[in-house]
N, C-alpha and C. Protein backbone atom coordinates (compact mmCIF):
# COMPACT_ATOMS: atom_id res chain seq x y z
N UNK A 1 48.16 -157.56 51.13
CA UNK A 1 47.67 -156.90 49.92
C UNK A 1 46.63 -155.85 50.29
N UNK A 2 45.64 -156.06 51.14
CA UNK A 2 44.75 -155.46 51.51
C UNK A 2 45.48 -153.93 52.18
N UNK A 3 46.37 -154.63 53.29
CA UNK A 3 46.81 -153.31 53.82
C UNK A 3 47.35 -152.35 52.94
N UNK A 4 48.29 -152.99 51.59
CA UNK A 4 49.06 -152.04 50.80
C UNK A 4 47.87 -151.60 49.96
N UNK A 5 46.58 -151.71 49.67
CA UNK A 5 45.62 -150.92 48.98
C UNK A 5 45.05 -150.06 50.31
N UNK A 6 45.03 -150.45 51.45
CA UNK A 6 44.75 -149.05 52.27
C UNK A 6 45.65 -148.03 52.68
N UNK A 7 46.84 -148.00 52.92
CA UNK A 7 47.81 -147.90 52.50
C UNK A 7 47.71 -146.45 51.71
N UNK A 8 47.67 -146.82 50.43
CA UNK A 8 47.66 -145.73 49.04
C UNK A 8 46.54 -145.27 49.26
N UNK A 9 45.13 -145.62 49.43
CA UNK A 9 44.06 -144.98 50.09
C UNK A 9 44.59 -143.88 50.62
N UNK A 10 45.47 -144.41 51.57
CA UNK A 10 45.24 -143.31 52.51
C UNK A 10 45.98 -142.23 52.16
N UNK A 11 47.17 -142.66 51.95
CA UNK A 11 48.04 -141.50 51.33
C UNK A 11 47.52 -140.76 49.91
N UNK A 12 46.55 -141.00 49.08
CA UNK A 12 45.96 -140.13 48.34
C UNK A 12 45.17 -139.14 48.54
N UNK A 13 44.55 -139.55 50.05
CA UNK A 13 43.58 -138.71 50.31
C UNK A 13 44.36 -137.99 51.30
N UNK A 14 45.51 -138.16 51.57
CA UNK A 14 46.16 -137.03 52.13
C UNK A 14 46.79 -136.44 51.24
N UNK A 15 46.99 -136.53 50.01
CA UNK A 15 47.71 -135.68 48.76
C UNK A 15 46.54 -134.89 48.38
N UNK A 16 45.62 -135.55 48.55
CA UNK A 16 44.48 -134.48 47.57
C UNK A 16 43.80 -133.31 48.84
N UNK A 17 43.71 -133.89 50.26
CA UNK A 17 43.92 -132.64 51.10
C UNK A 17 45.00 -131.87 51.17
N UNK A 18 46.20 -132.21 50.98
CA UNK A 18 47.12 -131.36 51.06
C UNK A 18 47.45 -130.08 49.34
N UNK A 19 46.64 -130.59 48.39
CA UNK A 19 46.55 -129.75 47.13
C UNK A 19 45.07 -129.16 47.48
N UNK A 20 44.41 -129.68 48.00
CA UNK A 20 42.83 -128.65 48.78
C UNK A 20 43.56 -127.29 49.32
N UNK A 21 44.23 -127.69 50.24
CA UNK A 21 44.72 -126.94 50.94
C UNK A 21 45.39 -125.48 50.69
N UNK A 22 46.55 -126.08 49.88
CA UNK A 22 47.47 -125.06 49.23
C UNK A 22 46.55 -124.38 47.55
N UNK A 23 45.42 -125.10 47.34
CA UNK A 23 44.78 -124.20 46.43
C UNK A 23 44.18 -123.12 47.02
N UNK A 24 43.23 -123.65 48.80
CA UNK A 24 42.56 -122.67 49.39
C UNK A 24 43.75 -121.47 49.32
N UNK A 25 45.00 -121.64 50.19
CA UNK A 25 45.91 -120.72 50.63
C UNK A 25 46.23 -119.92 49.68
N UNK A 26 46.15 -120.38 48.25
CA UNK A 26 46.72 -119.78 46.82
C UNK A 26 45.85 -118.71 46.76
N UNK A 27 44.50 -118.90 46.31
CA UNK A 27 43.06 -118.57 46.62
C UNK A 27 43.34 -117.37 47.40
N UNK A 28 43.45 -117.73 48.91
CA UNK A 28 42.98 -116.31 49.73
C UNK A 28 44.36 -115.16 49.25
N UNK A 29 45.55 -116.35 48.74
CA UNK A 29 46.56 -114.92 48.53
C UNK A 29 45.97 -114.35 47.76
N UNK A 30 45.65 -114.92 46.35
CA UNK A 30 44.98 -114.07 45.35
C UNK A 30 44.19 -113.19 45.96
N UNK A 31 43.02 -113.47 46.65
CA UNK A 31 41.54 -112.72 47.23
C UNK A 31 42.68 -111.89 47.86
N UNK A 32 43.68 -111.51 48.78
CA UNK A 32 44.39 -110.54 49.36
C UNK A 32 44.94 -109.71 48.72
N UNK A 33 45.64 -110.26 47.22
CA UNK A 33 46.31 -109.43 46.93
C UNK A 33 45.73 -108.32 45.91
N UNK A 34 44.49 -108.80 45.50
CA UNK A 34 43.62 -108.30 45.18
C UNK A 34 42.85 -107.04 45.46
N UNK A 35 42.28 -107.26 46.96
CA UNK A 35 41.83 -106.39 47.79
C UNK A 35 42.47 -105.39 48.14
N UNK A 36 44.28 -105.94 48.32
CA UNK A 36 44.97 -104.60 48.39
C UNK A 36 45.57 -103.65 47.40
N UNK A 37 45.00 -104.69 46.47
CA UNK A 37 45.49 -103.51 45.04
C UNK A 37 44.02 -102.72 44.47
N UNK A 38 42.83 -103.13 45.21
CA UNK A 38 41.84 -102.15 45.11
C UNK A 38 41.71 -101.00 46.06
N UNK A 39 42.20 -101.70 47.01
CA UNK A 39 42.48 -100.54 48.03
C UNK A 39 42.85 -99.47 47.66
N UNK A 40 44.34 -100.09 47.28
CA UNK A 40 45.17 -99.79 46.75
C UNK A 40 44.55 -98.01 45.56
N UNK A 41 44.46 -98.83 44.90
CA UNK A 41 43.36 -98.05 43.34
C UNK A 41 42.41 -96.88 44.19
N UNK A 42 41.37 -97.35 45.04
CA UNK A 42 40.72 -96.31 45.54
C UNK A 42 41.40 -95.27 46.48
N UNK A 43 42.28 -95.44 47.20
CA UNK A 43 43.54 -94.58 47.79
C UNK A 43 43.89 -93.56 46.82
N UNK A 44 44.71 -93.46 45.41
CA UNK A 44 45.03 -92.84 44.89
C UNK A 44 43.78 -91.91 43.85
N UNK A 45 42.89 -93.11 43.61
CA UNK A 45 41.58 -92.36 43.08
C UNK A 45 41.10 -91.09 43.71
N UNK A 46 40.68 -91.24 45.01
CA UNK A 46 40.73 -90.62 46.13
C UNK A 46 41.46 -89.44 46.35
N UNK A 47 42.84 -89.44 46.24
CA UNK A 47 43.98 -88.27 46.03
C UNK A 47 44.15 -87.48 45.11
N UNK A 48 43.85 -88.32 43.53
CA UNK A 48 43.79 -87.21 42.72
C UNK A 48 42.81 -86.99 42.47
N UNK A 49 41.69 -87.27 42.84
CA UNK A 49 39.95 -86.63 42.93
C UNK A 49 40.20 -84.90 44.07
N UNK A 50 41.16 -85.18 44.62
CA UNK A 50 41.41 -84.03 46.12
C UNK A 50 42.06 -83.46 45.36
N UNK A 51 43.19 -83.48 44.97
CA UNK A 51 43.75 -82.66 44.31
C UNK A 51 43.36 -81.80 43.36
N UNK A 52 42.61 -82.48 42.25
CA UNK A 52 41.97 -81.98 41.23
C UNK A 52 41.32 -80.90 41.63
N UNK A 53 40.77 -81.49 42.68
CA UNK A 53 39.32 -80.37 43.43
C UNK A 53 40.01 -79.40 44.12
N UNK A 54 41.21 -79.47 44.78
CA UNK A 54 41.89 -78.32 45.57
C UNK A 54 42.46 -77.51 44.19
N UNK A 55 42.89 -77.88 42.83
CA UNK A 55 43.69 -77.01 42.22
C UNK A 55 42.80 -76.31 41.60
N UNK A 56 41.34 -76.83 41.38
CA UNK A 56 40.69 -76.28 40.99
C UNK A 56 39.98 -75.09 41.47
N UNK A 57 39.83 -75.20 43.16
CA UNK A 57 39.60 -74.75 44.14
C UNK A 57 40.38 -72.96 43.98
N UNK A 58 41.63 -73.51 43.80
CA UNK A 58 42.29 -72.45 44.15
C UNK A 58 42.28 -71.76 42.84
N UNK A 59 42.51 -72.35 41.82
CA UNK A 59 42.58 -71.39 40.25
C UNK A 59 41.33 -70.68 40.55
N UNK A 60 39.80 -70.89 40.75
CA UNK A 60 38.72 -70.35 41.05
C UNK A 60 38.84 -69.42 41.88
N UNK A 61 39.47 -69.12 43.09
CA UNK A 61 40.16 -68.19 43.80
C UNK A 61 40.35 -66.98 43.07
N UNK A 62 41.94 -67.58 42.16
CA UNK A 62 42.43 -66.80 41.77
C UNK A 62 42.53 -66.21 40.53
N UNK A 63 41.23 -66.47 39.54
CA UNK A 63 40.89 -66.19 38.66
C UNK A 63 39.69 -65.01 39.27
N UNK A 64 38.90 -65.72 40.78
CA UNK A 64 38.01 -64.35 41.38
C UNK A 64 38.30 -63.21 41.56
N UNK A 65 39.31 -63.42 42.05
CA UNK A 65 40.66 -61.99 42.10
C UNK A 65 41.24 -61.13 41.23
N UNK A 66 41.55 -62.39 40.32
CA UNK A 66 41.80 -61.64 39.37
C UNK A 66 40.73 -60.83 38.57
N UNK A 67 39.65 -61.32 38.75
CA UNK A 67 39.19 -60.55 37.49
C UNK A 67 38.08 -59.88 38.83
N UNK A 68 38.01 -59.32 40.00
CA UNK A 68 38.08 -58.17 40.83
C UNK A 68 39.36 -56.80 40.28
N UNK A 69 40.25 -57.67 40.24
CA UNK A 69 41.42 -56.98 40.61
C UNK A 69 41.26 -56.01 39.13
N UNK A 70 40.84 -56.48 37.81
CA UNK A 70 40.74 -56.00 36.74
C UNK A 70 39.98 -55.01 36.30
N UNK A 71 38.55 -55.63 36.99
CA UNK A 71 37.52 -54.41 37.01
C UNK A 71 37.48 -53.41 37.54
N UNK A 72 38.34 -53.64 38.76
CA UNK A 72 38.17 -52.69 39.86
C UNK A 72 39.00 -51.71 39.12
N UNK A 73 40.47 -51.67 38.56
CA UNK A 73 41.52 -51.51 38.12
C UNK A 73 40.96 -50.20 36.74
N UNK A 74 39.82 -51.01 35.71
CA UNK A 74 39.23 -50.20 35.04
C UNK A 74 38.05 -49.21 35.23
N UNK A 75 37.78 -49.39 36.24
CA UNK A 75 36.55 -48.60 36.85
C UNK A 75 37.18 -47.37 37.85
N UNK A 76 38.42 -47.54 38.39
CA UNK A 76 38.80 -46.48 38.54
C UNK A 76 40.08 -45.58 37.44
N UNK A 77 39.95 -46.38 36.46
CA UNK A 77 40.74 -45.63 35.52
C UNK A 77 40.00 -44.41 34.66
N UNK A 78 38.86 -45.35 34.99
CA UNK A 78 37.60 -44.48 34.00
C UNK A 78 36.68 -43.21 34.86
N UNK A 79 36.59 -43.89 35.89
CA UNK A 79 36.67 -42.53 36.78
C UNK A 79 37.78 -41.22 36.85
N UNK A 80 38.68 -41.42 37.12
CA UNK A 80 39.55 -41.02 36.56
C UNK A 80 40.02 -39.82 35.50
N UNK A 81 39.64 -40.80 34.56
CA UNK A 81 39.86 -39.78 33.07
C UNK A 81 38.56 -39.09 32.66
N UNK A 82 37.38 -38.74 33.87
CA UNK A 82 36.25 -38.64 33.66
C UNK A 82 36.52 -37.04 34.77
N UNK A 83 37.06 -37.46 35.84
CA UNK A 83 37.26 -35.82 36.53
C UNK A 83 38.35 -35.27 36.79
N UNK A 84 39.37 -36.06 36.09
CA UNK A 84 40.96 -35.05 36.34
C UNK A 84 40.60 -33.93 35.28
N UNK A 85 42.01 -32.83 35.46
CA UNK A 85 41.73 -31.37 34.66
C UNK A 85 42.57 -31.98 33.33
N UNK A 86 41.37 -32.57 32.37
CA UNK A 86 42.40 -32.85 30.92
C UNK A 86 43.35 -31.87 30.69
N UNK A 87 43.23 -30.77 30.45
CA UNK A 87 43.75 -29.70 29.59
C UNK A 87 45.05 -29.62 30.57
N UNK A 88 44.89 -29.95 31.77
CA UNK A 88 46.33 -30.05 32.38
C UNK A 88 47.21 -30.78 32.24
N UNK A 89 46.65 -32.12 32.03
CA UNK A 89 47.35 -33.18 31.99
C UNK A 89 48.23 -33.38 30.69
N UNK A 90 47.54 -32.49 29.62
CA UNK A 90 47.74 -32.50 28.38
C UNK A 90 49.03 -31.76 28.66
N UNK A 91 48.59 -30.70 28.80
CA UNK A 91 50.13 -29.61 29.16
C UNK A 91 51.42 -30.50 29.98
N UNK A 92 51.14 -31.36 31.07
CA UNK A 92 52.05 -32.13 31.72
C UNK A 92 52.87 -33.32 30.82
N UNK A 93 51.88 -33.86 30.07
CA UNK A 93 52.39 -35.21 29.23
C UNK A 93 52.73 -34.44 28.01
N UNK A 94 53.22 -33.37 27.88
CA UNK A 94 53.61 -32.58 26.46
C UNK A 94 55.30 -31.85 26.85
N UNK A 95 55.28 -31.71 28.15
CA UNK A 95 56.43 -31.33 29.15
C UNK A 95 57.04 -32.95 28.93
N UNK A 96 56.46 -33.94 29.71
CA UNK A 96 56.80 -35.15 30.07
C UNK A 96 57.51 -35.77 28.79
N UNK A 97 56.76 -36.10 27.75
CA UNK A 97 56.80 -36.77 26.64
C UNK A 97 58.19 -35.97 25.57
N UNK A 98 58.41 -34.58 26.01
CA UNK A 98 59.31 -33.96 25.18
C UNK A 98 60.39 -34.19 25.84
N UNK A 99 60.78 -34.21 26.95
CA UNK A 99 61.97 -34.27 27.82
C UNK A 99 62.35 -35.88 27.76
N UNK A 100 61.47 -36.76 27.89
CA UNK A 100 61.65 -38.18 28.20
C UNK A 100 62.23 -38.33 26.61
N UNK A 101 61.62 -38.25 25.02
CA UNK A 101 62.29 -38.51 23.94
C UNK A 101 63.51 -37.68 23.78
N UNK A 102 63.59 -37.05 24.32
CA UNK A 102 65.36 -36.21 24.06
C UNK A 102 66.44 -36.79 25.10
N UNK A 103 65.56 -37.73 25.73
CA UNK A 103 67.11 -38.38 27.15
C UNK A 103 67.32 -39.59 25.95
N UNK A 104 68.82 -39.94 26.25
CA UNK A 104 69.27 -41.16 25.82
C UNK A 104 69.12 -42.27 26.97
N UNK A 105 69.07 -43.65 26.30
CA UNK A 105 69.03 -44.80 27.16
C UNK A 105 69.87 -44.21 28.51
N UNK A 106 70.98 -43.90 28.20
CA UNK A 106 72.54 -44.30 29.47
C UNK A 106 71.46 -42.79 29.89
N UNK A 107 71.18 -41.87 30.03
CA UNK A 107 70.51 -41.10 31.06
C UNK A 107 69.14 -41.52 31.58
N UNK A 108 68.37 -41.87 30.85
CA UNK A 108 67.04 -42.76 31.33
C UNK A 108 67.75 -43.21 32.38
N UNK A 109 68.60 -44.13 32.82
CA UNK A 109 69.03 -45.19 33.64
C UNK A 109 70.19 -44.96 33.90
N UNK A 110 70.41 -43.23 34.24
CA UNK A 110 71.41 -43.42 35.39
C UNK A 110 70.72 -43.11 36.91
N UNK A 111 71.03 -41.92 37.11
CA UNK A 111 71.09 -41.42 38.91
C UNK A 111 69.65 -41.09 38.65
N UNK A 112 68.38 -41.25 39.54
CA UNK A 112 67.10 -40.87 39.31
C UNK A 112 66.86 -38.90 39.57
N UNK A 113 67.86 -38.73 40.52
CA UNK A 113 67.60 -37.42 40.54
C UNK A 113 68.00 -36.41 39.73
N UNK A 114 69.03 -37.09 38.80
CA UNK A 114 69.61 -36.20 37.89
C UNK A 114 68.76 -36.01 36.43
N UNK A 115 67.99 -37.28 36.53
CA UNK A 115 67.14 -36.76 34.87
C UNK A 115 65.64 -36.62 35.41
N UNK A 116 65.55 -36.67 36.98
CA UNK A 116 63.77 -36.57 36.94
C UNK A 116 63.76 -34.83 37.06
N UNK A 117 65.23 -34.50 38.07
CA UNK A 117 64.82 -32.88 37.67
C UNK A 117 64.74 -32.55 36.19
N UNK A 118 64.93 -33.05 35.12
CA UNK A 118 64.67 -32.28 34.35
C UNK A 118 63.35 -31.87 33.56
N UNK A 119 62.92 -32.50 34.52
CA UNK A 119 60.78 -32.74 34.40
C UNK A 119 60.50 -31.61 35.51
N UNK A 120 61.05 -30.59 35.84
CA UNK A 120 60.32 -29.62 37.07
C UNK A 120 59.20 -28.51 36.56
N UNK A 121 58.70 -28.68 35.08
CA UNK A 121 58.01 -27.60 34.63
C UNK A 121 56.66 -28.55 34.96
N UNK A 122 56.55 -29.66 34.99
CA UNK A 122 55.35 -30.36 34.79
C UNK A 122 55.19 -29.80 36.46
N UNK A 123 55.49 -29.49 37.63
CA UNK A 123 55.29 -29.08 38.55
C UNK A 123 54.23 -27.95 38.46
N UNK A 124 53.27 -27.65 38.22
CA UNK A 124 52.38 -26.15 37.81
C UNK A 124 51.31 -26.33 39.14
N UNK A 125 50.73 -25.14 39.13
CA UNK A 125 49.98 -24.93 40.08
C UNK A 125 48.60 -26.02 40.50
N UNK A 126 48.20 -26.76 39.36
CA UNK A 126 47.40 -28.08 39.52
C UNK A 126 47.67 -28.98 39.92
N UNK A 127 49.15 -29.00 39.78
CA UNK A 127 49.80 -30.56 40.47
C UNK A 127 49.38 -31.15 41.22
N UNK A 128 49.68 -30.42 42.51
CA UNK A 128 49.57 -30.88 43.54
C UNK A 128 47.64 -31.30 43.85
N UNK A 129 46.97 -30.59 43.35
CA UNK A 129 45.29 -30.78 43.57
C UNK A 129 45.05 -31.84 42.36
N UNK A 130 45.87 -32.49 41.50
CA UNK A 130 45.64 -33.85 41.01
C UNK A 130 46.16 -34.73 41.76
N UNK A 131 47.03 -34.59 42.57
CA UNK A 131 47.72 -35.43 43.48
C UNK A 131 46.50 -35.82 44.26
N UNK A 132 46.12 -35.30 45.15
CA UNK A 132 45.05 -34.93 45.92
C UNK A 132 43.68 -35.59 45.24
N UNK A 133 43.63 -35.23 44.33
CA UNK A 133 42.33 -35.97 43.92
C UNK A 133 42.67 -37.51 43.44
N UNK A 134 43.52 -38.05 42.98
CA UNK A 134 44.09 -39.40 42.89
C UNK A 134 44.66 -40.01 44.18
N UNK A 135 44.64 -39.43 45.50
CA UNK A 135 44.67 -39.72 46.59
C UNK A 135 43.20 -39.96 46.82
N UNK A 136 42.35 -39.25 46.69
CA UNK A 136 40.80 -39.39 47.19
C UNK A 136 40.46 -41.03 46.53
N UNK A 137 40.17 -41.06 45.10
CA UNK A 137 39.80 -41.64 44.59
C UNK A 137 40.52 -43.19 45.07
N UNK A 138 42.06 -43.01 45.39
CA UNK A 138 42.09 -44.25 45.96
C UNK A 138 42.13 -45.24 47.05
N UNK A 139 42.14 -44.07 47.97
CA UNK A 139 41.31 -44.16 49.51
C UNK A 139 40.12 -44.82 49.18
N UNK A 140 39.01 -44.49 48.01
CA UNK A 140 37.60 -44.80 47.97
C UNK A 140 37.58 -45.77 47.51
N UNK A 141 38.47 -46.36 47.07
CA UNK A 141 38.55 -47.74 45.74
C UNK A 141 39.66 -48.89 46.67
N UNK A 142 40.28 -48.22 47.94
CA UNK A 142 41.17 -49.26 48.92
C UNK A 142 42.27 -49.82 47.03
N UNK A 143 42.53 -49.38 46.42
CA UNK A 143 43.77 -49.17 45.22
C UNK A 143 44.73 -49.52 45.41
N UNK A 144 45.90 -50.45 45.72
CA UNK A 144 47.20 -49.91 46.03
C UNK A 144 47.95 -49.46 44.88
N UNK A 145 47.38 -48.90 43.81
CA UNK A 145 48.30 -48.15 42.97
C UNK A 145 47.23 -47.41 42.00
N UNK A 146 47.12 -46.07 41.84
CA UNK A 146 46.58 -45.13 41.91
C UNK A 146 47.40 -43.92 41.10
N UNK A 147 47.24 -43.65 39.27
CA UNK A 147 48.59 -43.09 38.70
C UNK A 147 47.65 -42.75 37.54
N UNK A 148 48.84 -41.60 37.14
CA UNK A 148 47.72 -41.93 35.58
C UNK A 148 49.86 -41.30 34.95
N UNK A 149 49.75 -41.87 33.47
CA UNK A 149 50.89 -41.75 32.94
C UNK A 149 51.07 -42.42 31.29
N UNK A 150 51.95 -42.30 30.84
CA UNK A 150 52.14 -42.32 29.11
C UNK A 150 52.74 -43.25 29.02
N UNK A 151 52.75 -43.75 27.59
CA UNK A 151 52.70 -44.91 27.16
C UNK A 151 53.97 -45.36 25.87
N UNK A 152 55.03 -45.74 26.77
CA UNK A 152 56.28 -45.98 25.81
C UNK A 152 55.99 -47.09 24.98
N UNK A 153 55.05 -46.93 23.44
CA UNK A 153 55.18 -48.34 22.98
C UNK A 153 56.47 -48.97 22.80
N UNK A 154 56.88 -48.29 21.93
CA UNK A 154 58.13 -48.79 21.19
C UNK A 154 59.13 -49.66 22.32
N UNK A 155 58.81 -48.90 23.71
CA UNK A 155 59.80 -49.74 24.56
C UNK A 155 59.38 -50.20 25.20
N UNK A 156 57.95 -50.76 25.27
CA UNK A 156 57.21 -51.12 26.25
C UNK A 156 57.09 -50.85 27.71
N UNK A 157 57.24 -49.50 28.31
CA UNK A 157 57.43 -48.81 28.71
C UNK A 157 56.17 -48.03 29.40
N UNK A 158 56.27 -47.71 30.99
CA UNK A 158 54.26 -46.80 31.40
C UNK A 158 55.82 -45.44 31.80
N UNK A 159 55.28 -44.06 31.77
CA UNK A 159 56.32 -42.83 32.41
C UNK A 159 55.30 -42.56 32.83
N UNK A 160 55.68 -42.22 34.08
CA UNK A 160 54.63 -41.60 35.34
C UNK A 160 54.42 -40.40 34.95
N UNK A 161 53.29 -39.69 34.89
CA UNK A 161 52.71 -38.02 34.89
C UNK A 161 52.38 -37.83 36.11
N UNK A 162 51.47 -38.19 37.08
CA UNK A 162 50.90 -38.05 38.20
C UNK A 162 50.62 -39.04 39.31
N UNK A 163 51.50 -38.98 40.09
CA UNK A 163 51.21 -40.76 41.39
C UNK A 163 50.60 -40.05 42.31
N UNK A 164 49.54 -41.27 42.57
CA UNK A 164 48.50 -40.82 43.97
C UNK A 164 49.27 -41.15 45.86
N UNK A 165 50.56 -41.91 45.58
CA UNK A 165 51.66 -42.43 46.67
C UNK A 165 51.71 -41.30 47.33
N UNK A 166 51.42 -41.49 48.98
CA UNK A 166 51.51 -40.65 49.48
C UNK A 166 52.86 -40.47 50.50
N UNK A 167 53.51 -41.11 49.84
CA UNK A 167 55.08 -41.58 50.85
C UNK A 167 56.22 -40.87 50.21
N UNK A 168 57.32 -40.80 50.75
CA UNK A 168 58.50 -40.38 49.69
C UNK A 168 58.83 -40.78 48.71
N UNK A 169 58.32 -42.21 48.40
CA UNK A 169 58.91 -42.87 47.52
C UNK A 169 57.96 -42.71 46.59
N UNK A 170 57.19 -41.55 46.11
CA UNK A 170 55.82 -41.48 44.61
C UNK A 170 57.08 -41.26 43.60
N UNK A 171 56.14 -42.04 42.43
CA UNK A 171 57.04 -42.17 41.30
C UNK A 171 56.78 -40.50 40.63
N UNK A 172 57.76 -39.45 40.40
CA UNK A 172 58.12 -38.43 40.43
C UNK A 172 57.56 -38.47 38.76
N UNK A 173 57.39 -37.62 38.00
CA UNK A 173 56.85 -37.15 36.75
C UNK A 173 58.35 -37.21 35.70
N UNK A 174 57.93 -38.22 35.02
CA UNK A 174 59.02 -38.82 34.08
C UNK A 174 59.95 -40.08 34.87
N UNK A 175 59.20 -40.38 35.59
CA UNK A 175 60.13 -41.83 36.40
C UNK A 175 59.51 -43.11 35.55
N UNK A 176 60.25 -43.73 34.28
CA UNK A 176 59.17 -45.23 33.78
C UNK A 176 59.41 -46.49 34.73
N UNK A 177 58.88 -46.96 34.08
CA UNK A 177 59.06 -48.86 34.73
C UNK A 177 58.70 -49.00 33.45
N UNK A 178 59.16 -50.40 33.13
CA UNK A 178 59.13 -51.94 32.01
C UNK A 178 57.52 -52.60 32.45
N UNK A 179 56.60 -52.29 30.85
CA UNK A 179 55.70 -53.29 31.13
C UNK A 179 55.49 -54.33 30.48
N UNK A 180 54.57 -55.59 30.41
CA UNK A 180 55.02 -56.51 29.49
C UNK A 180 54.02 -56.18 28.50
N UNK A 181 54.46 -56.42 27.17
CA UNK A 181 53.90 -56.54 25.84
C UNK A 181 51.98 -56.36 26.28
N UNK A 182 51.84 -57.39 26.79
CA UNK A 182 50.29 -57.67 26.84
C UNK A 182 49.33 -56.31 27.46
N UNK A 183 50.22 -56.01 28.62
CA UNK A 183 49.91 -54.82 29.36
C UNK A 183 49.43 -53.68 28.67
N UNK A 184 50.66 -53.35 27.86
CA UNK A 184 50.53 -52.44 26.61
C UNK A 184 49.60 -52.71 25.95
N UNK A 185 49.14 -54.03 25.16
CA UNK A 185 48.22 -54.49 24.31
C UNK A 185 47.03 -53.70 25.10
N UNK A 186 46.50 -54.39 26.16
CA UNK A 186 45.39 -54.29 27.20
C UNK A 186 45.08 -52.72 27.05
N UNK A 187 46.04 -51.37 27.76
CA UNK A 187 45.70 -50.59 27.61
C UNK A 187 45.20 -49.97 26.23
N UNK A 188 45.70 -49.96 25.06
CA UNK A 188 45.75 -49.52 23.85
C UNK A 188 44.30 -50.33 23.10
N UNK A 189 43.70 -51.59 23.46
CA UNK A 189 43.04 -52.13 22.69
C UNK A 189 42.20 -52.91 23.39
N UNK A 190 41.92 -52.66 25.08
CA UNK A 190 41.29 -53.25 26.20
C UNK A 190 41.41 -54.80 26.19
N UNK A 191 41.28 -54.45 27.84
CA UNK A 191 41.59 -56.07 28.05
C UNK A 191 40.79 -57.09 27.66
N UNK A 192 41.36 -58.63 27.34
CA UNK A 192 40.49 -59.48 26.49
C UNK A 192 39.67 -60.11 27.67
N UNK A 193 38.44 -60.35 26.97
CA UNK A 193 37.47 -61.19 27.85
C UNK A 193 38.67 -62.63 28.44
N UNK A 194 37.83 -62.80 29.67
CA UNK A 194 38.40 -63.83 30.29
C UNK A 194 37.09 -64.70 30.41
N UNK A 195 37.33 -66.43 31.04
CA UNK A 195 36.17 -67.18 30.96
C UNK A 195 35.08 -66.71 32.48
N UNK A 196 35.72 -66.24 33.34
CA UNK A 196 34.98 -65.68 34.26
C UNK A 196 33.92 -64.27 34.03
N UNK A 197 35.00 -63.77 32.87
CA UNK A 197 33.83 -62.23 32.80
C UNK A 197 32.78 -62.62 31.78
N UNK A 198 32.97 -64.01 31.21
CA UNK A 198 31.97 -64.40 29.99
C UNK A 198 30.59 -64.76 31.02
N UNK A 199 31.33 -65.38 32.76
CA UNK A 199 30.55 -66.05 33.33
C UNK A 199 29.09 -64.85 34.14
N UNK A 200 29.99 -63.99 34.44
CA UNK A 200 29.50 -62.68 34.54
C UNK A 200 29.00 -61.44 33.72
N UNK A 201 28.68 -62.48 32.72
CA UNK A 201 28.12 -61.60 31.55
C UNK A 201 28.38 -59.75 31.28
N UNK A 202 30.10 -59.90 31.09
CA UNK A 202 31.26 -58.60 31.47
C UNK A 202 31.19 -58.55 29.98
N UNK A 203 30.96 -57.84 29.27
CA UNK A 203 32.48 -57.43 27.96
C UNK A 203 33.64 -57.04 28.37
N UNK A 204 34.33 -57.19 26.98
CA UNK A 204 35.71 -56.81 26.73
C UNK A 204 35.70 -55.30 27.68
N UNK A 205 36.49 -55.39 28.62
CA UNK A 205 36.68 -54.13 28.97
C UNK A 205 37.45 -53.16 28.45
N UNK A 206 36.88 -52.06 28.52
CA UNK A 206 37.49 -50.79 27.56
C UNK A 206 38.72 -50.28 27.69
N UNK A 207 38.81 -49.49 26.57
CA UNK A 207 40.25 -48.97 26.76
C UNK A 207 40.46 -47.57 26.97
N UNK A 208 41.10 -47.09 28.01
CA UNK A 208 40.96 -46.24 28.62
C UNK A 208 42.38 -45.13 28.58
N UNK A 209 42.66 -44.34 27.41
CA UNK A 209 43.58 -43.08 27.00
C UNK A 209 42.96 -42.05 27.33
């Protein structure tokens, strides 16, 4: 009798170490699986904290640029329309503007040499010394585009009067390009403050015809 009560003794207290046991083991899984799902958590915290900061990084970039690229853009426009020969230009965009509304679409946009000759009067003896001076000015300003030209609302539309390009390829007097809506807006009614030029205590920059 004695032995069969030591016996169960004993084997209880090996049941209740063996549930010690497997609670500890339960335990540290928990405490593990835990740890690696904080890990876990600070890993990705971590990543999109970097990210955030790199996209932010770079919009800051390229909002710097941009709004270089803008000022710079209006400061030599305004220079510009401050020492070219108006009264010439007037005479050129009166040549330009009459020839360009009498082409139809299908000539706008056929062969370039066949409807830009028909702009050869805007060629006058100033030409070439506005060329020249819109070359200066954008040598001094490092510019890569350097023009002054009219303004197709209706088709949203810039027609070149005068390119400062000093290569074969200058856009010839009555050559357009497609601009977008806003572009147009911008010139006609200046460009809208941005949060950087608010930061730089800029106004609305002007509009420059």
């Amino acid at each position: 009798m004695n032995c069969r009560r030591e016996l169960y003794h004993s084997n209880s207290f090996v049941e209740r170490y063996y549930v010690r046991q497997q609670r500890n083991k339960n335990a540290r899984k928990t405490a593990q699986r835990v740890c690696e799902k904080t890990l876990l958590g600070l890993i990705l915290v971590s990543l999109i904290i970097t990210l955030a900061a790199g996209a932010f990084t770079f919009y800051l970039y390229w909002a710097s640029l941009n709004h270089e690229y803008r000022a710079g853009t209006w400061r030599n426009a305004m220079m510009i329309s401050q020492v070219v020969d108006t009264d010439e230009l007037k005479r050129e965009a009166g040549i330009v503007s009459s020839v360009y509304e009498s082409l139809t679409e299908e000539e706008l946009t056929g062969d370039d040499d066949a409807w830009l000759d028909r702009y050869a009067d805007v060629y006058g003896e100033s030409y070439g010394s506005q060329r020249e001076l819109l070359r200066s000015i954008k040598a001094a300003s490092d510019d890569a585009e350097t023009y002054v030209a009219l303004l197709d609302t209706e088709h949203d539309r810039m027609v070149c009067l005068v390119d400062a390009d000093d290569t074969e390829n200058y856009c010839r007097p009555g050559y357009w390009d497609e601009c977008d809506p806003g572009e147009i807006d911008s010139y006609l009614n200046g460009a809208p403050v941005q949060w950087l030029d608010k930061f730089y205590g800029e106004e609305k920059l002007p509009v420059v015809i």
